[in-house]
Protein backbone atom coordinates (compact mmCIF):
# COMPACT_ATOMS: atom_id res chain seq x y z
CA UNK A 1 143.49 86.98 95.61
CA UNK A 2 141.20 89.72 95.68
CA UNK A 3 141.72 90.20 100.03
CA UNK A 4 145.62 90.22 98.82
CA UNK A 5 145.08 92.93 96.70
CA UNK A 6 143.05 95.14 99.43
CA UNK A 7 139.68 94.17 97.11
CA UNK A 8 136.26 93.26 98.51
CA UNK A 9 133.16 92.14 97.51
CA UNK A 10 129.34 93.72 99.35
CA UNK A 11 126.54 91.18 98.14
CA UNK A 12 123.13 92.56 97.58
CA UNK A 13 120.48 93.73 100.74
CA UNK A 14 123.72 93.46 103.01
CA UNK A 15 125.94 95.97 104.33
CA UNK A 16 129.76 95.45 105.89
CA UNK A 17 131.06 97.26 108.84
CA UNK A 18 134.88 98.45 108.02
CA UNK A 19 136.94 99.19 110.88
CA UNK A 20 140.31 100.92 110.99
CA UNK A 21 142.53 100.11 113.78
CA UNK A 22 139.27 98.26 115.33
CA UNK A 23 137.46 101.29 115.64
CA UNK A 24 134.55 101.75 113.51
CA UNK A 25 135.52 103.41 110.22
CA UNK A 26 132.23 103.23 108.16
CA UNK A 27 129.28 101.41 106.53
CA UNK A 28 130.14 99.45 103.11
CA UNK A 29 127.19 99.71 100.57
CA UNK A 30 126.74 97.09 98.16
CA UNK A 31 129.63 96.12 95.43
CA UNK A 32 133.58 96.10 95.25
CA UNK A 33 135.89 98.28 97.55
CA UNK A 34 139.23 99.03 98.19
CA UNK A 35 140.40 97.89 101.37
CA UNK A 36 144.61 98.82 102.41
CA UNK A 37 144.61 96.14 105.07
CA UNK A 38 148.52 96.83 105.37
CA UNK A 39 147.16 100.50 107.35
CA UNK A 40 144.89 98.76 109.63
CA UNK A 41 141.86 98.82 107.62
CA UNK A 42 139.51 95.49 108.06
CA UNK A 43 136.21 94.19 107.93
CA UNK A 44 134.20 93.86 111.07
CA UNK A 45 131.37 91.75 109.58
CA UNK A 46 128.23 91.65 108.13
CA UNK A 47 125.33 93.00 108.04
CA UNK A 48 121.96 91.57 106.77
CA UNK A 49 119.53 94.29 105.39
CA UNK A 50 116.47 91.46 104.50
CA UNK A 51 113.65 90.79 106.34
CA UNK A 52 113.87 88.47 109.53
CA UNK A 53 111.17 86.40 111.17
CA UNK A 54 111.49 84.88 114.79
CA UNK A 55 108.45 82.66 115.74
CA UNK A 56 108.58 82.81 119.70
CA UNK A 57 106.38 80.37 122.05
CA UNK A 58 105.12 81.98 125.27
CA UNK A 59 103.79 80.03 128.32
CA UNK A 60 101.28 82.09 130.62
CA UNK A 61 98.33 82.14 132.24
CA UNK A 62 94.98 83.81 131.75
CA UNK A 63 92.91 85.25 134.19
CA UNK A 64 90.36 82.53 134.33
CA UNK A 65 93.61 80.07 135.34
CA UNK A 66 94.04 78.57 132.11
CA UNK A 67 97.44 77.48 131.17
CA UNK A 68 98.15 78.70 127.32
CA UNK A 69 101.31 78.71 124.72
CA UNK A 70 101.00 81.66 122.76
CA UNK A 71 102.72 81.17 119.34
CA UNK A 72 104.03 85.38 118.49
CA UNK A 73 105.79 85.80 114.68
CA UNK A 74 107.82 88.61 114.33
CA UNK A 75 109.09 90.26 111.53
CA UNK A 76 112.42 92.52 111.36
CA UNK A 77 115.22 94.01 109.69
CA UNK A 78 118.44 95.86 110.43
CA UNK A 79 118.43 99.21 108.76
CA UNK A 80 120.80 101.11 106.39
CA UNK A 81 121.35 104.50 107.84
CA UNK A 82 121.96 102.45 111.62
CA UNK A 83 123.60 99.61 110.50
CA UNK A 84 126.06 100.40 113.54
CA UNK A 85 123.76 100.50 116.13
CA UNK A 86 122.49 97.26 114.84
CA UNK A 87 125.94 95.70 114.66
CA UNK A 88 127.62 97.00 117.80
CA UNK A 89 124.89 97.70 120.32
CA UNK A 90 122.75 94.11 120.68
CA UNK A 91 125.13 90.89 120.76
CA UNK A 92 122.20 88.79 119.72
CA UNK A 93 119.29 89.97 118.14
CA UNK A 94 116.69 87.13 118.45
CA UNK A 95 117.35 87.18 122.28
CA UNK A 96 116.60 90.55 122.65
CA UNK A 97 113.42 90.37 120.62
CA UNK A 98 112.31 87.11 122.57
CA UNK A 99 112.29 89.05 126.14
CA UNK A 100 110.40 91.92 124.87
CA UNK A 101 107.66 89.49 123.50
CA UNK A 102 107.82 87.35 126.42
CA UNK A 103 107.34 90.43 128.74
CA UNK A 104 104.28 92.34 127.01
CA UNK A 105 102.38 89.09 126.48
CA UNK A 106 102.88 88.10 129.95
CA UNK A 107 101.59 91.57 130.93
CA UNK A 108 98.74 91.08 128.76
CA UNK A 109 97.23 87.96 128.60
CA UNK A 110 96.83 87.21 132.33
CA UNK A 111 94.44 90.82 132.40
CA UNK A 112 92.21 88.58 129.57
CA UNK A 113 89.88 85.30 130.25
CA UNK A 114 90.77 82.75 127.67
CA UNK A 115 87.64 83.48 125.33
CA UNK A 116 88.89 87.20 125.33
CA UNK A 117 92.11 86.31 124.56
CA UNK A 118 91.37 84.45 121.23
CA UNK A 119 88.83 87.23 120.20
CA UNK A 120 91.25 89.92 121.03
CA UNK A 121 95.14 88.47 119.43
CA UNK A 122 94.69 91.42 117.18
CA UNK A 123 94.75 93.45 119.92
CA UNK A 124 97.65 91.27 122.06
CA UNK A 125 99.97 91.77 118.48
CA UNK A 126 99.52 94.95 118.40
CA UNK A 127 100.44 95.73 121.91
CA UNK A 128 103.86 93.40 121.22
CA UNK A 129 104.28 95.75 118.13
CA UNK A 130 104.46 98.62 119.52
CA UNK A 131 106.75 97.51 122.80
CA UNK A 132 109.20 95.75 119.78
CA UNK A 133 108.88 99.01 118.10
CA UNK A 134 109.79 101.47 120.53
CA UNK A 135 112.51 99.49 121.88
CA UNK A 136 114.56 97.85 119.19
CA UNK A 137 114.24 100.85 117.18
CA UNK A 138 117.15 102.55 119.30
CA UNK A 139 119.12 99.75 118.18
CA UNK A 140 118.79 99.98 114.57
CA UNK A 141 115.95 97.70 113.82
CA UNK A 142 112.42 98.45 112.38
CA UNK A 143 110.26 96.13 113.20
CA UNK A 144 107.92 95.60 109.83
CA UNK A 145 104.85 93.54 111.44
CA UNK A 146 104.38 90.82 114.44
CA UNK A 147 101.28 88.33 114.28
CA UNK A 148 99.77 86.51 116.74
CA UNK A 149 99.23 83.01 115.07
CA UNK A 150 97.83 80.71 117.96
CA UNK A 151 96.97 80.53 121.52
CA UNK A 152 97.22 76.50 122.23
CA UNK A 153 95.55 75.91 125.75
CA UNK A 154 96.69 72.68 127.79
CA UNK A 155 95.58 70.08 126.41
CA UNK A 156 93.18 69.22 128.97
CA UNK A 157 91.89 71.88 128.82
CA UNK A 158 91.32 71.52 125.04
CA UNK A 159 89.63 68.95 125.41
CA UNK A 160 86.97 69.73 128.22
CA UNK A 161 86.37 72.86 125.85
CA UNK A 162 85.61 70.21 123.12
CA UNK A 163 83.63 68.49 125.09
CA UNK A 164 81.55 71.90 126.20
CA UNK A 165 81.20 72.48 122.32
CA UNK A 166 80.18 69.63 121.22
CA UNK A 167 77.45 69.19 124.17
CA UNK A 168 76.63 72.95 123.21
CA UNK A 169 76.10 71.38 119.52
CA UNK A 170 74.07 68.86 120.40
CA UNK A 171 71.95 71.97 122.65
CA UNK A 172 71.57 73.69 119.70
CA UNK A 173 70.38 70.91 117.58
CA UNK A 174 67.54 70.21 120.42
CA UNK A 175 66.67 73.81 120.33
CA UNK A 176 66.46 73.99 116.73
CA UNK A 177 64.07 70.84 116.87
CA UNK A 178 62.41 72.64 119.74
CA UNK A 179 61.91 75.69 117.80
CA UNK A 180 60.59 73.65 114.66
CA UNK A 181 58.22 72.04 116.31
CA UNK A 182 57.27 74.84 117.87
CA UNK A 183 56.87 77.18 114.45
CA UNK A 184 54.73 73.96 113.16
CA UNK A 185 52.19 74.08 116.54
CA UNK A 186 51.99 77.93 116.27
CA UNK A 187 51.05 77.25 111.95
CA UNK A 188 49.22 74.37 112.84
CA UNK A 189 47.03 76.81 115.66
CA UNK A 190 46.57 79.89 112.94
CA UNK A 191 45.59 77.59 110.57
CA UNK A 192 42.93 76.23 112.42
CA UNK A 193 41.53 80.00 113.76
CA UNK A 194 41.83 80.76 110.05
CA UNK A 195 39.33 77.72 109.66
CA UNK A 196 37.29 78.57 112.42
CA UNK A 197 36.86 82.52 111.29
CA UNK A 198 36.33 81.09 108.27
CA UNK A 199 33.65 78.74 109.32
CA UNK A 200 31.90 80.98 111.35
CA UNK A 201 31.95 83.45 108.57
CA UNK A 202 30.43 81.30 106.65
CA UNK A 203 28.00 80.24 109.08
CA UNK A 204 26.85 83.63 110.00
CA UNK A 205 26.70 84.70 105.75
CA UNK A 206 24.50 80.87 105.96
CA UNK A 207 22.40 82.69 108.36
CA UNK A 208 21.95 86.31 107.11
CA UNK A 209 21.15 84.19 102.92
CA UNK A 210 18.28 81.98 105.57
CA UNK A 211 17.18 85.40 106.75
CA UNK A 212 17.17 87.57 104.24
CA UNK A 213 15.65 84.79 102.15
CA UNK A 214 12.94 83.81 105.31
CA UNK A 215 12.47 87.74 104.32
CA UNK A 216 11.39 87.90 101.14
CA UNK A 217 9.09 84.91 101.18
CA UNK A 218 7.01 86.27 104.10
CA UNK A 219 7.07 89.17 102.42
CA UNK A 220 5.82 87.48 99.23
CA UNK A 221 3.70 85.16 101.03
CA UNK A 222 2.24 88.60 102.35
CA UNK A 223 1.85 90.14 99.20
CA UNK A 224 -0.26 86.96 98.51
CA UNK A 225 -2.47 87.62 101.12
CA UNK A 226 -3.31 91.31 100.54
CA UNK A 227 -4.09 90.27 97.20
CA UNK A 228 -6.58 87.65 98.05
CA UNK A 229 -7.92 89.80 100.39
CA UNK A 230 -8.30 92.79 98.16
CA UNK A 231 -9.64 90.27 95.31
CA UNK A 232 -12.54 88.93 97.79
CA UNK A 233 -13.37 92.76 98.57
CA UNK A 234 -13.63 93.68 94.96
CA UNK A 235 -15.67 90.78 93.77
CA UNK A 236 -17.70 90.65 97.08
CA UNK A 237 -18.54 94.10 96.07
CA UNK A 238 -18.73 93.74 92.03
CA UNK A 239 -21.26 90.77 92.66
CA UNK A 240 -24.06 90.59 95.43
CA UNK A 241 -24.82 88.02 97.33
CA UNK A 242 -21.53 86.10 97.28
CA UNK A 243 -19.45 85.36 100.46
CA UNK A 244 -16.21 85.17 101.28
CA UNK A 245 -16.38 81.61 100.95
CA UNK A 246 -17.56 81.77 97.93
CA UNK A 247 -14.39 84.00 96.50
CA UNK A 248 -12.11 81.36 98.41
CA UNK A 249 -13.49 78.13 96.78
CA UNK A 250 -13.33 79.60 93.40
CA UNK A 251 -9.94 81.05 93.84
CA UNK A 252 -9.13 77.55 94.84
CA UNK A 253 -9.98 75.58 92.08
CA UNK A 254 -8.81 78.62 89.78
CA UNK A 255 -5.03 78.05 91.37
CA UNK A 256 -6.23 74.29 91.18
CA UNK A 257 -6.35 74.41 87.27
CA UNK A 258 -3.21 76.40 87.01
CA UNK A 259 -1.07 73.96 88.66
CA UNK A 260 -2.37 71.43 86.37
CA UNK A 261 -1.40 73.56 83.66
CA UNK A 262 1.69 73.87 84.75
CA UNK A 263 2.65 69.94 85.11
CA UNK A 264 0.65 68.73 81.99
CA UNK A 265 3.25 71.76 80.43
CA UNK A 266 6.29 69.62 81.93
CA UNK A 267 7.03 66.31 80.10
CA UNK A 268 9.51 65.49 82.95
CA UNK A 269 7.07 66.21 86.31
CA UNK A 270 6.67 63.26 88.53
CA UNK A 271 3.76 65.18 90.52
CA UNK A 272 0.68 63.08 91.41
CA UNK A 273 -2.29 64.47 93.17
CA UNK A 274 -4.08 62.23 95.37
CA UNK A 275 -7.13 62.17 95.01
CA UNK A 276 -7.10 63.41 91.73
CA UNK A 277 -10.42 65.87 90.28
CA UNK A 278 -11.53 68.76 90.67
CA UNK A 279 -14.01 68.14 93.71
CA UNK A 280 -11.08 67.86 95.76
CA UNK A 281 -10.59 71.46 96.06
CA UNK A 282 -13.93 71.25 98.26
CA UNK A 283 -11.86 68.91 100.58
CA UNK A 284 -8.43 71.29 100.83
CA UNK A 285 -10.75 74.22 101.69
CA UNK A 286 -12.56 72.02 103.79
CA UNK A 287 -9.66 71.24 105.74
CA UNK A 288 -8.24 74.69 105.87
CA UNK A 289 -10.84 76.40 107.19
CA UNK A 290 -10.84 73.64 109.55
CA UNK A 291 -7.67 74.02 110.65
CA UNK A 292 -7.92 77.56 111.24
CA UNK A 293 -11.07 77.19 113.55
CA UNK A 294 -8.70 74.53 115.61
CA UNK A 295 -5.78 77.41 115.76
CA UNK A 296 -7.97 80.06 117.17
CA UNK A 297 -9.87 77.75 119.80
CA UNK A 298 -6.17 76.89 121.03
């Protein structure tokens, strides 16, 4: 009724193309117009204003020879102020869009090995982006984003590269093993030079305490022997007509009775003097002196 009566309805995000005569009159904006098709005014079509998406496949080759389908995704939309470019320059759209992504990937992904070419679809979309942009753009199109959302290689080749990774896996498991046992040798070695630094630490500290304590007792057993040897002097001196002997027999039953003081002082001593009395200081002197004849005739 409303076409009878020259009226027509413009939905939302779309645009119509009026014609008069079927020549290009103007754009329609969205809502209700008056349309005298009795004078030769009519409506061309439509135009969609939304955003588009086109998911092209690509077959190529990389430069290492491997076959791959690269899956692009490309996002469009006609716009407002060249709606008539968009409507009367490209007869279809999605073809046009599909030989521009077909060309710059095929430019660009044989120039890439297949490694390169996963690490770099970043920089393969935004190549395609760019070509899209600058071309459909003369058309009436903007071209809002393109992804590059998989590179499938042939499927035998997917699976020798599975193959390769999971070998590689099983590599890197060895090597971590490797590389364990090896951090547990090179703990295992400082831990036994700590011992050994430690031991001969300790060892040479053993050594300088048996010194320094060898040391002091010659130094006390020589402290002994000036003393004696000053004490025979004096007396020698403070009473005529004693000998050395003499001194050293009574300093030896002197020391004799202060040793027995000393364990009849200690209820727990287990010390027993054979033979026991005070004559036996005659025979220790006895054998001293002895003994010290024998070391200077050797």
């Amino acid at each position: 009724m409303g076409q009878a009566l020259g009226l027509i309805q413009v939905d939302q995000s779309t645009v119509a193309i009026k014609e008069s005569f079927g020549k290009f009159d103007e754009i329609l904006e969205p809502g209700c117009h008056f349309l005298p098709w009795c004078i030769g005014k009519q409506i061309a079509g439509y135009l969609s204003l939304r955003v588009q998406q086109l998911d092209v496949r690509c077959e190529t080759k990389t430069k290492d020879n491997v076959f791959v389908n690269v899956v692009a995704s490309v996002q469009y939309r006609a716009l407002a102020d060249k709606a008539s470019d968009a409507f009367y320059r490209l007869s279809n759209t999605r073809e046009q869009i599909q030989s521009y992504v077909f060309d710059v990937i095929r430019a660009s992904v044989p120039k890439m090995n297949l490694d390169d070419a996963f690490e770099q679809k970043n920089d393969i979309a935004k190549a395609v982006e760019d070509e899209l942009e600058k071309a459909m753009s003369m058309y009436g199109y903007e071209i809002v984003q393109t992804l590059i959302v998989d590179i499938e290689p042939d499927e035998h080749v997917k699976r020798a590269m599975n193959e390769i990774n999971a070998g590689n896996w099983h590599f890197e498991q060895c090597y971590a093993l490797a590389l364990d046992s090896a951090r547990l040798r090179l703990a295992a070695n400082e831990k036994a030079e700590a011992e050994k630094i430690l031991q001969i630490k300790r060892a040479e500290g053993d050594a300088e305490s048996k010194y320094l304590s060898g040391l002091g007792i010659a130094r006390q057993r020589q402290a002994i022997v000036d003393g004696l040897r000053d004490s025979v002097l004096a007396f020698s001196e403070n009473v005529p007509g004693t000998s050395a002997k003499d001194v050293m027999d009574m300093v030896l039953v002197t020391q004799y009775f202060d040793t027995m003081k000393e364990i009849g002082a200690s209820s727990k001593s287990s010390s027993v003097f054979i033979p026991h009395g005070p004559g036996a200081v005659k025979d220790i002197a006895a054998q001293i002196r002895d003994g010290q004849l024998q070391a200077r005739m050797v």
